[in-house]
N, C-alpha and C. Protein backbone atom coordinates (compact mmCIF):
# COMPACT_ATOMS: atom_id res chain seq x y z
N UNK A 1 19.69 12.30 -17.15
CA UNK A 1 19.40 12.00 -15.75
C UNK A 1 20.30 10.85 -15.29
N UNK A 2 20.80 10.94 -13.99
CA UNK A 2 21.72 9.80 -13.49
C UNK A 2 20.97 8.74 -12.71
N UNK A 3 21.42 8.05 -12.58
CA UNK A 3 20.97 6.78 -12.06
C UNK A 3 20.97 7.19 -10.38
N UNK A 4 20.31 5.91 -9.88
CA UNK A 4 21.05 6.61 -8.14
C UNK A 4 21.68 5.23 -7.99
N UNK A 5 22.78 5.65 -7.44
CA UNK A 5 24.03 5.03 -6.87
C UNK A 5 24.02 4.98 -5.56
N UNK A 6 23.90 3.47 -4.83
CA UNK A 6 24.03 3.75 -3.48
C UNK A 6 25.27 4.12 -2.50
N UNK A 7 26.33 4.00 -3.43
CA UNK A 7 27.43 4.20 -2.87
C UNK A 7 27.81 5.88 -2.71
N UNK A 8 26.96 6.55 -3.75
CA UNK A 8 26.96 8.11 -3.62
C UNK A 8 25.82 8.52 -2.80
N UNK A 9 24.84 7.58 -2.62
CA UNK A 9 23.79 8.06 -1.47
C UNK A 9 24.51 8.07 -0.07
N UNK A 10 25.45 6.74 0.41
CA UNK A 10 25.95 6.77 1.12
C UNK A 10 26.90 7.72 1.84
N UNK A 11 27.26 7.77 0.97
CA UNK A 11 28.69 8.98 0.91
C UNK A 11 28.09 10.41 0.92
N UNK A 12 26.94 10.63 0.62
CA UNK A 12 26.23 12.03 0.86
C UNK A 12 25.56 11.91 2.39
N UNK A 13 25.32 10.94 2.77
CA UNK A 13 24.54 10.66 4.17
C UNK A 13 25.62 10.67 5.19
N UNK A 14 26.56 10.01 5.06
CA UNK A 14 27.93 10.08 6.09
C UNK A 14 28.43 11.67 5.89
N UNK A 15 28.55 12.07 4.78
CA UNK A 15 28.88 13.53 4.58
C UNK A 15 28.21 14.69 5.58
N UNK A 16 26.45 14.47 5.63
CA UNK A 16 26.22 15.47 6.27
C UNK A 16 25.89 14.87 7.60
N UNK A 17 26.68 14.28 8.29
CA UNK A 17 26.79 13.91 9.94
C UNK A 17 28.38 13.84 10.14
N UNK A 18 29.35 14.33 9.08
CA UNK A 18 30.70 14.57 9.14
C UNK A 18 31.15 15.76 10.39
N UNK A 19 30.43 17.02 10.07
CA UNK A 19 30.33 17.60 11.31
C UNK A 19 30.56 17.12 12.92
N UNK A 20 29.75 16.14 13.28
CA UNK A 20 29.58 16.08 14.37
C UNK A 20 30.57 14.92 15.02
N UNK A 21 31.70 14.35 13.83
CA UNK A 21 32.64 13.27 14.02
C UNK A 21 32.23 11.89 13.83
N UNK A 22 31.11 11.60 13.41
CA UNK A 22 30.28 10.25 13.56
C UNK A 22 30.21 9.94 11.71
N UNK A 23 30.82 8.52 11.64
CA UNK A 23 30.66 7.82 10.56
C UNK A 23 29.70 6.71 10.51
N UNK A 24 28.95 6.38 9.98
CA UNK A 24 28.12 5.28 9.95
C UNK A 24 28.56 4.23 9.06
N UNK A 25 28.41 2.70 8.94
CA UNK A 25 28.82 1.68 8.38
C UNK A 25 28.05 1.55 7.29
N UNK A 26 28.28 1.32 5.97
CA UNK A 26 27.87 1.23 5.20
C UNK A 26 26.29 0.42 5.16
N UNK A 27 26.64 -0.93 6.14
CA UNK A 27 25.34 -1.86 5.62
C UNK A 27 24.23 -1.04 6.87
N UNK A 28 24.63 0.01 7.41
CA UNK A 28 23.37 0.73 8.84
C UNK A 28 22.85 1.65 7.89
N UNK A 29 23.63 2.64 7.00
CA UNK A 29 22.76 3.37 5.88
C UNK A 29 22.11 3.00 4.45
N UNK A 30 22.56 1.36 4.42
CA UNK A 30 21.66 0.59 3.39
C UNK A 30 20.72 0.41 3.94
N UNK A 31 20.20 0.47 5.37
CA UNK A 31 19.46 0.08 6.10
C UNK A 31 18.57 1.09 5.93
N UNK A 32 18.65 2.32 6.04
CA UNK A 32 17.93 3.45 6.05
C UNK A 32 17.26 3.94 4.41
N UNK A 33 18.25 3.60 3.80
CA UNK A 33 17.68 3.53 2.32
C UNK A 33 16.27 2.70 1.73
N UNK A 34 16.73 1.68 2.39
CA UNK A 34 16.16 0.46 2.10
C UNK A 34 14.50 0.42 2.80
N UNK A 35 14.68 1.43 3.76
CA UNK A 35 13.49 1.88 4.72
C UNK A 35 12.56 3.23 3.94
N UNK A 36 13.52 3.75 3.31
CA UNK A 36 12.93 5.00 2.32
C UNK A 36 12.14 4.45 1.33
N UNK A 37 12.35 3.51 0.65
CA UNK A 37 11.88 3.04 -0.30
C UNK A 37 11.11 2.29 0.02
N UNK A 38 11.10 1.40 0.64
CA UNK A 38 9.58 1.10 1.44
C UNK A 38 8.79 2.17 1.81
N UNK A 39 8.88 3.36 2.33
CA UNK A 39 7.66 4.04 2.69
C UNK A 39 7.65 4.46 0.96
N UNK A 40 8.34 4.67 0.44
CA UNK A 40 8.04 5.32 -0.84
C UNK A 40 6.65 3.77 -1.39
N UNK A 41 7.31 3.07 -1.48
CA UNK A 41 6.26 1.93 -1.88
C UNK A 41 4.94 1.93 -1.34
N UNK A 42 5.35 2.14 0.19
CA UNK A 42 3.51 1.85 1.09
C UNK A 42 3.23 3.22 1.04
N UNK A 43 3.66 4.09 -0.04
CA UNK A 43 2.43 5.28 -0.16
C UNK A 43 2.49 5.70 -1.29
N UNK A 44 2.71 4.65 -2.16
CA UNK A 44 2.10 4.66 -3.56
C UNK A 44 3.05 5.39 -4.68
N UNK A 45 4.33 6.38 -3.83
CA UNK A 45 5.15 7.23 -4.51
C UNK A 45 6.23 6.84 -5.33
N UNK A 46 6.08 5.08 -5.79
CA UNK A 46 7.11 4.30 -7.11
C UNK A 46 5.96 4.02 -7.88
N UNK A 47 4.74 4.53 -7.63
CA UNK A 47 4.08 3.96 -9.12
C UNK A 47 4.19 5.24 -10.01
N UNK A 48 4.05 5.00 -11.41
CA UNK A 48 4.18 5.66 -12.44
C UNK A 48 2.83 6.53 -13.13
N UNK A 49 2.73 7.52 -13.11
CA UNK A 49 1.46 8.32 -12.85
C UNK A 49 1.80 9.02 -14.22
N UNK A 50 1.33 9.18 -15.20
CA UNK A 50 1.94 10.04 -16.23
C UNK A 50 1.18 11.50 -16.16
N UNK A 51 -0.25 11.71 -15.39
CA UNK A 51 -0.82 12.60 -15.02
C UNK A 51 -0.34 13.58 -14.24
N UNK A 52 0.27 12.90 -12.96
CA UNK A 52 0.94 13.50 -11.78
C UNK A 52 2.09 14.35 -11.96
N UNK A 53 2.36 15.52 -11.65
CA UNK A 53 3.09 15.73 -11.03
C UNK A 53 4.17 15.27 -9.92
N UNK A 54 5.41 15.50 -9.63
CA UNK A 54 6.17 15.20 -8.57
C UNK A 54 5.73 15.41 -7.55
N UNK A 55 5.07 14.29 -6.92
CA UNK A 55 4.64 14.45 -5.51
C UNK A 55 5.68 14.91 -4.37
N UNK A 56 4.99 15.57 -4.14
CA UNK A 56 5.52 16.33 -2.43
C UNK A 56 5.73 15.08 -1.45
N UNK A 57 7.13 14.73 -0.99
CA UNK A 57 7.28 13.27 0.21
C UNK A 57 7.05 14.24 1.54
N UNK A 58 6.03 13.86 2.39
CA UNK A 58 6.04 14.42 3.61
C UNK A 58 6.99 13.76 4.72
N UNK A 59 7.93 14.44 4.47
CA UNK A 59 9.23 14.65 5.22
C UNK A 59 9.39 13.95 6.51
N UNK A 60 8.46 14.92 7.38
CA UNK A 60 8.21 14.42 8.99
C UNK A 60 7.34 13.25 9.07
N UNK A 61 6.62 12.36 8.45
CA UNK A 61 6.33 10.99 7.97
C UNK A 61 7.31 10.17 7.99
N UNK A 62 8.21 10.54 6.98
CA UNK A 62 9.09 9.57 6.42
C UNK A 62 9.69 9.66 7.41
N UNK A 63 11.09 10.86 7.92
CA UNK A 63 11.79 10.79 9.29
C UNK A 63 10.95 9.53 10.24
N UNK A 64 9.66 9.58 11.23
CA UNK A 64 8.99 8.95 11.81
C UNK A 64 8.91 7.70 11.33
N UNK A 65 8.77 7.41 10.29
CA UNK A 65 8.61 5.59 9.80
C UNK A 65 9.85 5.21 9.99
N UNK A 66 11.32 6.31 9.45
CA UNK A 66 12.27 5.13 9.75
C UNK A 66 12.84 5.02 11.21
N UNK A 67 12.79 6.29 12.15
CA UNK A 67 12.87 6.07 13.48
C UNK A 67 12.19 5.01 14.13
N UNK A 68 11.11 4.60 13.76
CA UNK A 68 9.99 3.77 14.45
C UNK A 68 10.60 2.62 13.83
N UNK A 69 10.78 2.26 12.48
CA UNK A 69 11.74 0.93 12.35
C UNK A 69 13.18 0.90 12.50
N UNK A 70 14.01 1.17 12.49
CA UNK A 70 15.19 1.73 13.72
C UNK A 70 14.83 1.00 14.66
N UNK A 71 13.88 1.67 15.36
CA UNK A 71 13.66 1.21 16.92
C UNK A 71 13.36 -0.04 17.24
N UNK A 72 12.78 -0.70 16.06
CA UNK A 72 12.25 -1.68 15.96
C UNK A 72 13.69 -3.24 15.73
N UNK A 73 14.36 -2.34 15.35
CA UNK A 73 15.78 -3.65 14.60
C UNK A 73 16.33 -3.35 15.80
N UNK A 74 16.48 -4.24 16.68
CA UNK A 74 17.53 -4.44 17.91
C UNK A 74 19.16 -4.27 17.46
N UNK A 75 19.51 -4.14 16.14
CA UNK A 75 20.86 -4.35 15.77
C UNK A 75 21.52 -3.31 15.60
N UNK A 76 20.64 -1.81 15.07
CA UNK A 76 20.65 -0.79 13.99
C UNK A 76 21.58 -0.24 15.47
N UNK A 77 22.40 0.66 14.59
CA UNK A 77 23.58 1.39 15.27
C UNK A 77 23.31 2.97 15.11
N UNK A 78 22.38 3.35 14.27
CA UNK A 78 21.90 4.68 13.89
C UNK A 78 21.19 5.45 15.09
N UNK A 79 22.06 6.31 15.12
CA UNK A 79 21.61 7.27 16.43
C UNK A 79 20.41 8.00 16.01
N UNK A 80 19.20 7.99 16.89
CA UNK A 80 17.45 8.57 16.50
C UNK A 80 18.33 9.91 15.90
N UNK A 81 18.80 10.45 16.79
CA UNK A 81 19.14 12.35 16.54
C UNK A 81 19.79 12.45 15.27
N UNK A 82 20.35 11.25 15.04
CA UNK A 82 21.02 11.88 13.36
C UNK A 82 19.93 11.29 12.32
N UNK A 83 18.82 10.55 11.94
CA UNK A 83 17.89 10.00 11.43
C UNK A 83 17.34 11.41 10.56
N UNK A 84 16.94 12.22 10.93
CA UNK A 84 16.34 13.41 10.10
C UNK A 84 17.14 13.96 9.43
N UNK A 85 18.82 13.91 9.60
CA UNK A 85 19.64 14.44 8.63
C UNK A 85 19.96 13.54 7.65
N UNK A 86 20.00 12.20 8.35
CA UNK A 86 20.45 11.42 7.37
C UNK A 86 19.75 11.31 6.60
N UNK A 87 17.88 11.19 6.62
CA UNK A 87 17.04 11.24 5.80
C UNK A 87 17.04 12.05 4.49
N UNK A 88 17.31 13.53 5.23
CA UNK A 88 17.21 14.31 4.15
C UNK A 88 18.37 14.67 3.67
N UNK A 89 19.56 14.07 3.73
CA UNK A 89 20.57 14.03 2.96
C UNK A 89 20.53 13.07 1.61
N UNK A 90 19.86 11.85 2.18
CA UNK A 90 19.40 10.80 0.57
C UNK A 90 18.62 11.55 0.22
N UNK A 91 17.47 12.37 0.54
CA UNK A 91 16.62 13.02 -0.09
C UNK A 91 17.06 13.73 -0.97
N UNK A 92 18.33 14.49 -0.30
CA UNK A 92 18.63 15.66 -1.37
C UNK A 92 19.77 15.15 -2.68
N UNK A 93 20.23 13.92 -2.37
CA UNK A 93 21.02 13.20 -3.48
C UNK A 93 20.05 12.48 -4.16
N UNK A 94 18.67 12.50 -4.17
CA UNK A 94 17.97 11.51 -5.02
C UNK A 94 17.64 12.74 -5.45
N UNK A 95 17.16 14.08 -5.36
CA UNK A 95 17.11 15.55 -6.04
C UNK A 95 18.08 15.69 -7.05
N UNK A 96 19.23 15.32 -6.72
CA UNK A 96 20.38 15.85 -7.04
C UNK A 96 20.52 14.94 -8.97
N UNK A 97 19.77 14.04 -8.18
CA UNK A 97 19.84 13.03 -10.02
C UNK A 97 19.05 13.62 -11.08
């Protein structure tokens, strides 16, 4: 199993908004990372369960928590409309490990 690398999370998140001509700055999608893992924390999904199964992340949750903090950082440069791709682009590189 690989580690996760934020510099390959990054680079998978700029990747799938390559399409539409729009690059994002590195420290705006640390930003979004950094927001994933907090909801992962405030819903219990980094503790270590040896019972559990791989919990199911409800998707349209997560999208919504980081739009709503987004909205919240007067600074963030992340366009709302690309937020659900970008989401599930780290999603699918933290799969990918």
């Amino acid at each position: 199993m690989n580690e996760f690398d934020e510099k390959q999370a990054i680079a998978a998140m700029n990747a799938s908004i390559a399409g539409s001509g729009k690059q994002y700055d590195e420290d705006e999608l640390l930003n979004i990372i950094d927001m994933i893992w907090d909801w992962y924390e405030d819903n219990g999904l980094l503790e270590i369960d040896t019972e559990a199964d791989d919990e199911e992340v409800n998707v349209d949750a997560l999208v919504k928590y980081v739009k709503k903090m987004l909205a919240r950082d007067s600074d963030a440069q992340i366009d709302q409309a690309d937020v659900e791709v970008l989401v599930m682009a780290e999603l699918n590189y933290e799969q990918s490990l």
